[in-house]
PDB file of N, CA and C in Angstrom:
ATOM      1  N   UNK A   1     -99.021 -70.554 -23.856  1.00  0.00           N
ATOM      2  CA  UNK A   1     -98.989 -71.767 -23.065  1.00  0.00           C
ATOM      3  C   UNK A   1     -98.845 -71.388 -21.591  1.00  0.00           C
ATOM      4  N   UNK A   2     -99.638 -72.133 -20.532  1.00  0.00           N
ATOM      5  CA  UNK A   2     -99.660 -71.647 -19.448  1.00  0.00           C
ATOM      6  C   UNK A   2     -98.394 -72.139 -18.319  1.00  0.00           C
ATOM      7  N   UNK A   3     -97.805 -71.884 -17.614  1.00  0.00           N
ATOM      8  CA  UNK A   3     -96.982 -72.329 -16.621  1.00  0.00           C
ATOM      9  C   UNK A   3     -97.457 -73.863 -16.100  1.00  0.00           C
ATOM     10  N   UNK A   4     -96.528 -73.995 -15.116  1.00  0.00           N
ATOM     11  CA  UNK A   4     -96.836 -75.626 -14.216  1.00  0.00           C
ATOM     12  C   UNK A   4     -97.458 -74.697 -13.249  1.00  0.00           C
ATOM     13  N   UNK A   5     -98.631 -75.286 -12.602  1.00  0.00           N
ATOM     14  CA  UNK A   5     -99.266 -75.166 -11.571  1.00  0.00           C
ATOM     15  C   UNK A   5     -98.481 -74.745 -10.407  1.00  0.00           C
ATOM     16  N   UNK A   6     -97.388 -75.062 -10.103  1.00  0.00           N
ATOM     17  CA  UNK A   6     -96.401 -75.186  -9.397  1.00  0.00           C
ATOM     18  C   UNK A   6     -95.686 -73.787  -9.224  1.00  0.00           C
ATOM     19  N   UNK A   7     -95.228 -73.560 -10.801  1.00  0.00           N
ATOM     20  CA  UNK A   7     -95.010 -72.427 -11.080  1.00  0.00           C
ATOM     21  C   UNK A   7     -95.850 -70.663 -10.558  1.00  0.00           C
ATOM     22  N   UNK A   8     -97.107 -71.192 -11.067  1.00  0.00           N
ATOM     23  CA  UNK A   8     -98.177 -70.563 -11.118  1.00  0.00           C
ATOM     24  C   UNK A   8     -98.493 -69.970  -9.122  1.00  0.00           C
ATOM     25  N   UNK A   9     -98.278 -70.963  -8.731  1.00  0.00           N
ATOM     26  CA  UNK A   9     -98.948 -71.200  -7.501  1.00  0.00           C
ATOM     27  C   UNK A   9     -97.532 -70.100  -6.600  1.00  0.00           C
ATOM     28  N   UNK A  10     -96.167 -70.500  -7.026  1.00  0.00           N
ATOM     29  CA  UNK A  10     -95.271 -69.672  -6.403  1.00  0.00           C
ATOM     30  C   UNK A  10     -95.072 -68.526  -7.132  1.00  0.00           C
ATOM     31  N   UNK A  11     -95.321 -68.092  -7.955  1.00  0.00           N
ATOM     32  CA  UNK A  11     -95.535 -67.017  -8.550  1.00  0.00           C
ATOM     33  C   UNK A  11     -96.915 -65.873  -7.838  1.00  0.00           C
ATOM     34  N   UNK A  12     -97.691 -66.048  -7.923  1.00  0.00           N
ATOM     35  CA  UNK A  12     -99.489 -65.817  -6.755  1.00  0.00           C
ATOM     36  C   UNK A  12     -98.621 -65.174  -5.954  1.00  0.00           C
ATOM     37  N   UNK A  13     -97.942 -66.172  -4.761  1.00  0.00           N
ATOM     38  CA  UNK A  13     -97.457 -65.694  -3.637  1.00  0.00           C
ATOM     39  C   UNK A  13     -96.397 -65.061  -3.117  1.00  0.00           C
ATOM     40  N   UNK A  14     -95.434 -65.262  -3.872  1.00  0.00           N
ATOM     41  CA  UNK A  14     -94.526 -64.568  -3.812  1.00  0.00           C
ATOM     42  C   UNK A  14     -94.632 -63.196  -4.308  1.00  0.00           C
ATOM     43  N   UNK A  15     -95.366 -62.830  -5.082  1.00  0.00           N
ATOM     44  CA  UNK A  15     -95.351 -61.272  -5.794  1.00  0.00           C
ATOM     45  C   UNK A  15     -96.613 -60.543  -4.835  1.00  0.00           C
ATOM     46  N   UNK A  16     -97.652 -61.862  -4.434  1.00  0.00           N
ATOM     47  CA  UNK A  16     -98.636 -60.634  -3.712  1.00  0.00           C
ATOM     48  C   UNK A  16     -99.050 -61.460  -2.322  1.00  0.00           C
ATOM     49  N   UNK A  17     -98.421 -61.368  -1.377  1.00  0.00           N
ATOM     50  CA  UNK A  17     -98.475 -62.330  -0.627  1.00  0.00           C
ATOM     51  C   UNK A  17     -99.708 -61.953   0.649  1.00  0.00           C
ATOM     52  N   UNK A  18     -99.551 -60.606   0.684  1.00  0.00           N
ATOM     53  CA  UNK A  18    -100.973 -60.838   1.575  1.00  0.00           C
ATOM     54  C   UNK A  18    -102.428 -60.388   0.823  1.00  0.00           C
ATOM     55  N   UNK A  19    -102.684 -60.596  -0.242  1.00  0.00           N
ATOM     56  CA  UNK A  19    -103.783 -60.939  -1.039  1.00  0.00           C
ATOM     57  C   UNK A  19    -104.717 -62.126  -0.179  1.00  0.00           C
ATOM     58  N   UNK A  20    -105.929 -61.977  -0.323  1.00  0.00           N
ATOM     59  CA  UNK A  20    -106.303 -63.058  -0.295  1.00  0.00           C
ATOM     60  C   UNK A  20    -106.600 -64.188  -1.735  1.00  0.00           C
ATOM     61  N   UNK A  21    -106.949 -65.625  -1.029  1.00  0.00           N
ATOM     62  CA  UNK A  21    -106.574 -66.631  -2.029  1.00  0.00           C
ATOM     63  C   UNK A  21    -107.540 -66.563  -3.524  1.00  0.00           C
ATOM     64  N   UNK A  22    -107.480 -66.812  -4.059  1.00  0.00           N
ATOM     65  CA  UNK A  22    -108.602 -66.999  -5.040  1.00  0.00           C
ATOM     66  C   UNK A  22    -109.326 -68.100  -5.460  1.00  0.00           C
ATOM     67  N   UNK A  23    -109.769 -68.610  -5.999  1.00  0.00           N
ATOM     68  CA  UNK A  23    -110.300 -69.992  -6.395  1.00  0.00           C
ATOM     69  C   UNK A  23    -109.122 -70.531  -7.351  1.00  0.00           C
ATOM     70  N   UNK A  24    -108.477 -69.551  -8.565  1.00  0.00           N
ATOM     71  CA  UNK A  24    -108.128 -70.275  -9.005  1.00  0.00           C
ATOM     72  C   UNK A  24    -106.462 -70.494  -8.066  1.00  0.00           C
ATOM     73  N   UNK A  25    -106.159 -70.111  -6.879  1.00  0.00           N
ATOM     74  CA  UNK A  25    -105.073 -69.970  -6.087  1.00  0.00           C
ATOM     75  C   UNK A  25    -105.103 -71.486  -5.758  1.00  0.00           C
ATOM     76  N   UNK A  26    -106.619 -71.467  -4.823  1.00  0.00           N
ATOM     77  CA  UNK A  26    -107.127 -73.194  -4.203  1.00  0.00           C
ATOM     78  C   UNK A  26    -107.018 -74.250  -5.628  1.00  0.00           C
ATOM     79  N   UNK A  27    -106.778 -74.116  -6.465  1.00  0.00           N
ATOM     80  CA  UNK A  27    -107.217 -74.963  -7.634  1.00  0.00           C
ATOM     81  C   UNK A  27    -106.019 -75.473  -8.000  1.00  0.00           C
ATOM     82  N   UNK A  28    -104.858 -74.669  -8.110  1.00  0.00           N
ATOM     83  CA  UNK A  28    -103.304 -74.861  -7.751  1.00  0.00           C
ATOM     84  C   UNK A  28    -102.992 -75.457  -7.096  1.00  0.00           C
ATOM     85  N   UNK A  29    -103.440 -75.332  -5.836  1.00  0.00           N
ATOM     86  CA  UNK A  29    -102.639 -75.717  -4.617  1.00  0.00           C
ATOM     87  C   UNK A  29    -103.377 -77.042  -4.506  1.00  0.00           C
ATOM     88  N   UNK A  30    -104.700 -77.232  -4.878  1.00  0.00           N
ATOM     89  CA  UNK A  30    -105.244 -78.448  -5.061  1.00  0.00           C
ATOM     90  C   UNK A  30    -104.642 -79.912  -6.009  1.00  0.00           C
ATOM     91  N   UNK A  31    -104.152 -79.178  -7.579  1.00  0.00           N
ATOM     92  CA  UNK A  31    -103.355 -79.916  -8.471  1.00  0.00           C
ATOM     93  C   UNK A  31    -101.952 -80.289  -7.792  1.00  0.00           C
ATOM     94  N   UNK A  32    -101.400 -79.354  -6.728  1.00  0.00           N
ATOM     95  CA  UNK A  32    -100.314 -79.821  -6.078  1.00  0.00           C
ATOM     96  C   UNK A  32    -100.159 -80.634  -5.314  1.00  0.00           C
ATOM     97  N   UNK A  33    -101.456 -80.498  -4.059  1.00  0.00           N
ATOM     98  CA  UNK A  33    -101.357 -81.297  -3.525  1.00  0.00           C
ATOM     99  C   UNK A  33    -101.932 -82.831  -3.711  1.00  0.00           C
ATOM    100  N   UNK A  34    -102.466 -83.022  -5.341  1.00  0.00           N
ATOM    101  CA  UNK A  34    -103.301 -84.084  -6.063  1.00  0.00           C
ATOM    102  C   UNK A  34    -102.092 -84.799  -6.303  1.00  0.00           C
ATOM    103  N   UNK A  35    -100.798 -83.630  -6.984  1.00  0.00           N
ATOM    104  CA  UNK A  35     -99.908 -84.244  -7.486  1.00  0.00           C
ATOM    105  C   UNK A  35     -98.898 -85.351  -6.704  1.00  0.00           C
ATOM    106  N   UNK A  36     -98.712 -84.642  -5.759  1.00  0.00           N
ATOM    107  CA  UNK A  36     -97.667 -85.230  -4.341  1.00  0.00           C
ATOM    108  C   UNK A  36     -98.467 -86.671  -4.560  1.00  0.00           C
ATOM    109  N   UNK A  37     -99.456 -86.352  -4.156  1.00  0.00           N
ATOM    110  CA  UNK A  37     -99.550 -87.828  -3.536  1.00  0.00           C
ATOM    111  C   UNK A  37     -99.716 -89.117  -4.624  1.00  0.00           C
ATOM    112  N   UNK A  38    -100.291 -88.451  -5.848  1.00  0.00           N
ATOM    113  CA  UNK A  38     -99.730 -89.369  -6.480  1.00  0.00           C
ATOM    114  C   UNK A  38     -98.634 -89.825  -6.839  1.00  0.00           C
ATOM    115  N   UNK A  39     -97.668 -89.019  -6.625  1.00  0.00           N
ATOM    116  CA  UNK A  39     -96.066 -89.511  -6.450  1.00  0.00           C
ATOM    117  C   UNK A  39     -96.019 -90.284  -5.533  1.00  0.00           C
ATOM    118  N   UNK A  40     -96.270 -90.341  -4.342  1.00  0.00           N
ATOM    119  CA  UNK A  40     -95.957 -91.005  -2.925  1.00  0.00           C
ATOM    120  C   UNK A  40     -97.063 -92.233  -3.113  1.00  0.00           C
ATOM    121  N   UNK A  41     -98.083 -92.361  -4.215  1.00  0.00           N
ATOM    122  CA  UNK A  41     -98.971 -93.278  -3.942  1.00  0.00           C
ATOM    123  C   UNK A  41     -98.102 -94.320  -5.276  1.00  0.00           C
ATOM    124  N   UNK A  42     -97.227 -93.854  -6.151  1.00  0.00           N
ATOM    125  CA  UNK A  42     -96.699 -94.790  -7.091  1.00  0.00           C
ATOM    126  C   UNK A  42     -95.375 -94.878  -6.445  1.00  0.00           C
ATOM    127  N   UNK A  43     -94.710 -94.503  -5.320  1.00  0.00           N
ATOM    128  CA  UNK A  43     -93.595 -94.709  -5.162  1.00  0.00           C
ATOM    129  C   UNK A  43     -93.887 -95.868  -3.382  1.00  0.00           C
ATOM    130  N   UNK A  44     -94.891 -95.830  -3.147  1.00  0.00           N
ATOM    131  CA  UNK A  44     -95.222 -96.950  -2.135  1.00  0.00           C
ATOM    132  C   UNK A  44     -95.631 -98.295  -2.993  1.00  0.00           C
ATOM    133  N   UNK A  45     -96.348 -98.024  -4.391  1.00  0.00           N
ATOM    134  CA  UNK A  45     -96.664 -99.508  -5.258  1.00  0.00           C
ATOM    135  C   UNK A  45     -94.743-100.000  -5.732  1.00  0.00           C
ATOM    136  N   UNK A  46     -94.105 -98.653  -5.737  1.00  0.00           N
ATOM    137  CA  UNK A  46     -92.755 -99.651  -6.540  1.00  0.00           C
ATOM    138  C   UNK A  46     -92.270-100.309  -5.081  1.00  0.00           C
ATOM    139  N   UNK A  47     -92.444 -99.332  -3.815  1.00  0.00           N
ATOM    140  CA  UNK A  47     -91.611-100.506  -2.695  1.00  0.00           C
ATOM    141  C   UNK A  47     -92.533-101.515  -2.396  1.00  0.00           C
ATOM    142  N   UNK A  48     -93.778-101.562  -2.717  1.00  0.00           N
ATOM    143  CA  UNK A  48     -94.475-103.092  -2.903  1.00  0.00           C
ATOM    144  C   UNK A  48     -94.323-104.222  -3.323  1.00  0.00           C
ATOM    145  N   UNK A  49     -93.977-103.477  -4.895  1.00  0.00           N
ATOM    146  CA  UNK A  49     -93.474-104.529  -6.343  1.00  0.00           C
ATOM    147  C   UNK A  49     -92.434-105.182  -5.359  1.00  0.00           C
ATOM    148  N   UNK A  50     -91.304-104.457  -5.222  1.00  0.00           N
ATOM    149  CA  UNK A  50     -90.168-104.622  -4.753  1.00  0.00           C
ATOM    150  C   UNK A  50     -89.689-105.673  -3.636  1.00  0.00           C
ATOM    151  N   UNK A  51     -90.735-104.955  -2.641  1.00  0.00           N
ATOM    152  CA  UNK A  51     -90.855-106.168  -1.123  1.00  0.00           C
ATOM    153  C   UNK A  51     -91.157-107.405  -1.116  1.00  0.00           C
ATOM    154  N   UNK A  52     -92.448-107.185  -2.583  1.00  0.00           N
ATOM    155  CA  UNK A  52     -92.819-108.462  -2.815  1.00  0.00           C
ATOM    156  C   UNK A  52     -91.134-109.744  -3.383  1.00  0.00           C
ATOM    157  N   UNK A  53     -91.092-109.174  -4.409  1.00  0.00           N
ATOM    158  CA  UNK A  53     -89.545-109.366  -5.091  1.00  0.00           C
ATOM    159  C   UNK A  53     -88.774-110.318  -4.257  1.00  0.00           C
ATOM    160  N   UNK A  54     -88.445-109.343  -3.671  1.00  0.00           N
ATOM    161  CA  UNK A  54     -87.476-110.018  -2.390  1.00  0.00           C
ATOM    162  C   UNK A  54     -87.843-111.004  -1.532  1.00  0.00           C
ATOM    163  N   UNK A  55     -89.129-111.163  -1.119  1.00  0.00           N
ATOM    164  CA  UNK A  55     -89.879-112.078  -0.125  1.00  0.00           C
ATOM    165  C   UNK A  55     -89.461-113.160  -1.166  1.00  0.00           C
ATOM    166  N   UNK A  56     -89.933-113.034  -2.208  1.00  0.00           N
ATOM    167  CA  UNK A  56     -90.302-114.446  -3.534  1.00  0.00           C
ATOM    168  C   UNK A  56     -88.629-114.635  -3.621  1.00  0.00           C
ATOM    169  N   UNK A  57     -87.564-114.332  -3.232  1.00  0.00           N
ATOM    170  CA  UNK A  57     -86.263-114.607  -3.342  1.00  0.00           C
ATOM    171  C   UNK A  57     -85.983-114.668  -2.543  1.00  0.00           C
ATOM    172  N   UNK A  58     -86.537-114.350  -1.085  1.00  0.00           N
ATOM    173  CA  UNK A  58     -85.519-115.061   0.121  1.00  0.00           C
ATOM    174  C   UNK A  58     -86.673-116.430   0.191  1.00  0.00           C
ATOM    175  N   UNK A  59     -87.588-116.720  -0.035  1.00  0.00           N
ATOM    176  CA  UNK A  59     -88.494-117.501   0.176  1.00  0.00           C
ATOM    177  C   UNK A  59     -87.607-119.160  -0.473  1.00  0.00           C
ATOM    178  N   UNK A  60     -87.349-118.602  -1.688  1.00  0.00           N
ATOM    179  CA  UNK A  60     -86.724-119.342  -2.666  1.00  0.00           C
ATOM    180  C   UNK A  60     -85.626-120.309  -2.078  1.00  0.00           C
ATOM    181  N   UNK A  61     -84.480-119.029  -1.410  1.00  0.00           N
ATOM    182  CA  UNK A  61     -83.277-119.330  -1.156  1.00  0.00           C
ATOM    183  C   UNK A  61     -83.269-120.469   0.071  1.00  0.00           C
ATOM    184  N   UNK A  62     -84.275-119.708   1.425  1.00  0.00           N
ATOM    185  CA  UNK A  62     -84.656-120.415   2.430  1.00  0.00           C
ATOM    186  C   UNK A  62     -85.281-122.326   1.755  1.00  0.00           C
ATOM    187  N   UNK A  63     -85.632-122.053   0.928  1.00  0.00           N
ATOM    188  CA  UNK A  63     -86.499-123.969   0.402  1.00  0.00           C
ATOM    189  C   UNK A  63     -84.993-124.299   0.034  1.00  0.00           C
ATOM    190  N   UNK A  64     -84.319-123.605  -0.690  1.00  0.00           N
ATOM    191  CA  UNK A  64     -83.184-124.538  -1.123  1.00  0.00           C
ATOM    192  C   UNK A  64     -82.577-125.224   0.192  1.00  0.00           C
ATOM    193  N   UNK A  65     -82.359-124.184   1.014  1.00  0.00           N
ATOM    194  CA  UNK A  65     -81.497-124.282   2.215  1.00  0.00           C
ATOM    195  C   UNK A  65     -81.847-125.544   3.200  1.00  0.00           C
ATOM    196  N   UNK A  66     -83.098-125.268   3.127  1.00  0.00           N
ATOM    197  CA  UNK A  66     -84.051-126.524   3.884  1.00  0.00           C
ATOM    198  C   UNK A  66     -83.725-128.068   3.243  1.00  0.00           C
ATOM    199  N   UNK A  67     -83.658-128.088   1.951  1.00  0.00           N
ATOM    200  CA  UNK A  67     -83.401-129.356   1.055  1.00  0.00           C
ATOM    201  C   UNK A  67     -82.258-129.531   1.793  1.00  0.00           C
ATOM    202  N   UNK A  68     -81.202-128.498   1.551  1.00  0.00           N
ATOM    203  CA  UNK A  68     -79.803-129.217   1.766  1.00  0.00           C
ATOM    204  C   UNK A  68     -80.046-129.751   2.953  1.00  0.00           C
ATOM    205  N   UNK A  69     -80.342-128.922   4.540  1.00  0.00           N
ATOM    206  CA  UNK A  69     -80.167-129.331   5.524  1.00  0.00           C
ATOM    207  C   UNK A  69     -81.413-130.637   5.714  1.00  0.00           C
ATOM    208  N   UNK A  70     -82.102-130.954   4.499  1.00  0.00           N
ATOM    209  CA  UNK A  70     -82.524-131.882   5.123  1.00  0.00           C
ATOM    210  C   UNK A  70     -81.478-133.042   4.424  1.00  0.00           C
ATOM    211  N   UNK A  71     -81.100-133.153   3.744  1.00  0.00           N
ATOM    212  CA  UNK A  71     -80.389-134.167   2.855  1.00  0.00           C
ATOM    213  C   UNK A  71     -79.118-134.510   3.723  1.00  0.00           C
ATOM    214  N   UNK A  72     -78.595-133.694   4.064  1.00  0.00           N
ATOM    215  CA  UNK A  72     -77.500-133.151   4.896  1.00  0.00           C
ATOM    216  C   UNK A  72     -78.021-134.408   6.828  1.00  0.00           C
ATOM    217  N   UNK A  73     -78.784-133.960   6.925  1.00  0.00           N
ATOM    218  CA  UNK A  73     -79.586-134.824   7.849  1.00  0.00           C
ATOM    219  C   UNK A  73     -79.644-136.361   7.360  1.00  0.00           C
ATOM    220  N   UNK A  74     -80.475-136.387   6.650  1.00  0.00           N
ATOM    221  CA  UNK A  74     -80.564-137.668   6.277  1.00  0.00           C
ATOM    222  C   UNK A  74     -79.169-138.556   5.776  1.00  0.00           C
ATOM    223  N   UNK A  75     -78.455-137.760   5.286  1.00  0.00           N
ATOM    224  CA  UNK A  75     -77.477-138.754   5.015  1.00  0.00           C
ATOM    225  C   UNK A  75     -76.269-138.871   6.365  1.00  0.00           C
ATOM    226  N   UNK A  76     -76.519-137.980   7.206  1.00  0.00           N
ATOM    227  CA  UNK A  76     -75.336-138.448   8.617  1.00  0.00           C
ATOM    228  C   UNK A  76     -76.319-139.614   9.267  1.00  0.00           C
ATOM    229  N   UNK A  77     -78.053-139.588   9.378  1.00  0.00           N
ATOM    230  CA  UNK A  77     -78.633-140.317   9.826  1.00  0.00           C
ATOM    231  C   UNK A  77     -78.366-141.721   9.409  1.00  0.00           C
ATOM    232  N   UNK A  78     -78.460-142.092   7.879  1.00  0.00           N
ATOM    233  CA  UNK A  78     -78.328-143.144   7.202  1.00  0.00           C
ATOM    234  C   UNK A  78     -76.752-143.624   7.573  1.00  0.00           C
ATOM    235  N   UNK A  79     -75.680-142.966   7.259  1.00  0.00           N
ATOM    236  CA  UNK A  79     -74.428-143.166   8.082  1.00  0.00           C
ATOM    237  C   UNK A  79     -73.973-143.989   9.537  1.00  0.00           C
ATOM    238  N   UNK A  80     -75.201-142.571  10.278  1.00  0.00           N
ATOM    239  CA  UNK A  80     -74.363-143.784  11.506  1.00  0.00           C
ATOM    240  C   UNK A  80     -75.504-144.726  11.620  1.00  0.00           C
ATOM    241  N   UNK A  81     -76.639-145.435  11.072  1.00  0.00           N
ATOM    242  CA  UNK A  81     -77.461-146.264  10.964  1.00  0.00           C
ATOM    243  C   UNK A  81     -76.349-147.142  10.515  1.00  0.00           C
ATOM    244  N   UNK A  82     -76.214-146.949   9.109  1.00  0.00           N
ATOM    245  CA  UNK A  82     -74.765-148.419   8.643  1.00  0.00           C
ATOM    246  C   UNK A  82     -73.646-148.352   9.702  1.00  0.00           C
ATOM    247  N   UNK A  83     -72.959-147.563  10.640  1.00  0.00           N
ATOM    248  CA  UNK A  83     -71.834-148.088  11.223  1.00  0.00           C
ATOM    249  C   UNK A  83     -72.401-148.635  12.479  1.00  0.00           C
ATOM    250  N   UNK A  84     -73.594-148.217  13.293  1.00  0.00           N
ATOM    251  CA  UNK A  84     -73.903-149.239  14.405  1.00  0.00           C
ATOM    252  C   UNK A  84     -74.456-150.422  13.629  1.00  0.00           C
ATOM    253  N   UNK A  85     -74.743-150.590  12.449  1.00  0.00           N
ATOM    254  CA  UNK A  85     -75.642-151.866  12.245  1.00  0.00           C
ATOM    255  C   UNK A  85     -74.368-152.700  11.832  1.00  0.00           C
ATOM    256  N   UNK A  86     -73.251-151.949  11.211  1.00  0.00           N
ATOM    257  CA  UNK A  86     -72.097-153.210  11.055  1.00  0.00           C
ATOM    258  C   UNK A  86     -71.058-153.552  12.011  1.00  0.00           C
ATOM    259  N   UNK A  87     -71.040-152.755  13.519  1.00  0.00           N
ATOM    260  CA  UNK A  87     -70.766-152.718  14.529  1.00  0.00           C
ATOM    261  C   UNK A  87     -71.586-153.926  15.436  1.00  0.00           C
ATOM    262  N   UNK A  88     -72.578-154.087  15.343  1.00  0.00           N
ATOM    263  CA  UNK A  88     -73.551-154.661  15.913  1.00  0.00           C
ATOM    264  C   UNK A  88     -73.536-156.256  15.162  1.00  0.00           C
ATOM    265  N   UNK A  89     -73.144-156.253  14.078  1.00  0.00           N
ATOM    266  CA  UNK A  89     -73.386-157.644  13.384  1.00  0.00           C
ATOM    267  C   UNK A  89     -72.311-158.862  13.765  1.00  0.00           C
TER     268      UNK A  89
END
């Protein structure tokens, strides 16, 4: 069974380091650097998932907030509407 690429690739260089590269050296270093980024390309979709997440929950919180302060409004409005109108009568 063969090593991780990884393995493979620090192994090459460390034992013969001014060799030149080989194909299958570039082919390593290729799977490595294939690999990275697919790490960094699924770990930018989870802070996506994520950002999204949160938007859809402060979004949420903000509508509630709005209800109250509008209700909150409307009923000091309706208030002093009845005390000047029974002031006035």
């Amino acid at each position: 069974m063969e090593n991780e690429p990884e393995e493979n690739l620090a192994d090459s260089f460390e034992h013969w380091p001014n060799e030149p590269a080989t194909r299958n050296d570039l082919r390593i270093l290729a799977t490595l650097v294939d690999r990275r980024f697919n790490k960094v390309d699924a770990q930018f979709q989870t802070m996506q998932t994520m950002i999204k997440e949160e938007l859809f929950e402060f979004r949420e919180a903000m509508r509630k907030e709005m209800f109250r302060f509008a209700g909150f409004l409307t009923f000091c409005g309706l208030t002093a509407l009845g005390i000047f109108a029974a002031a006035f009568r």
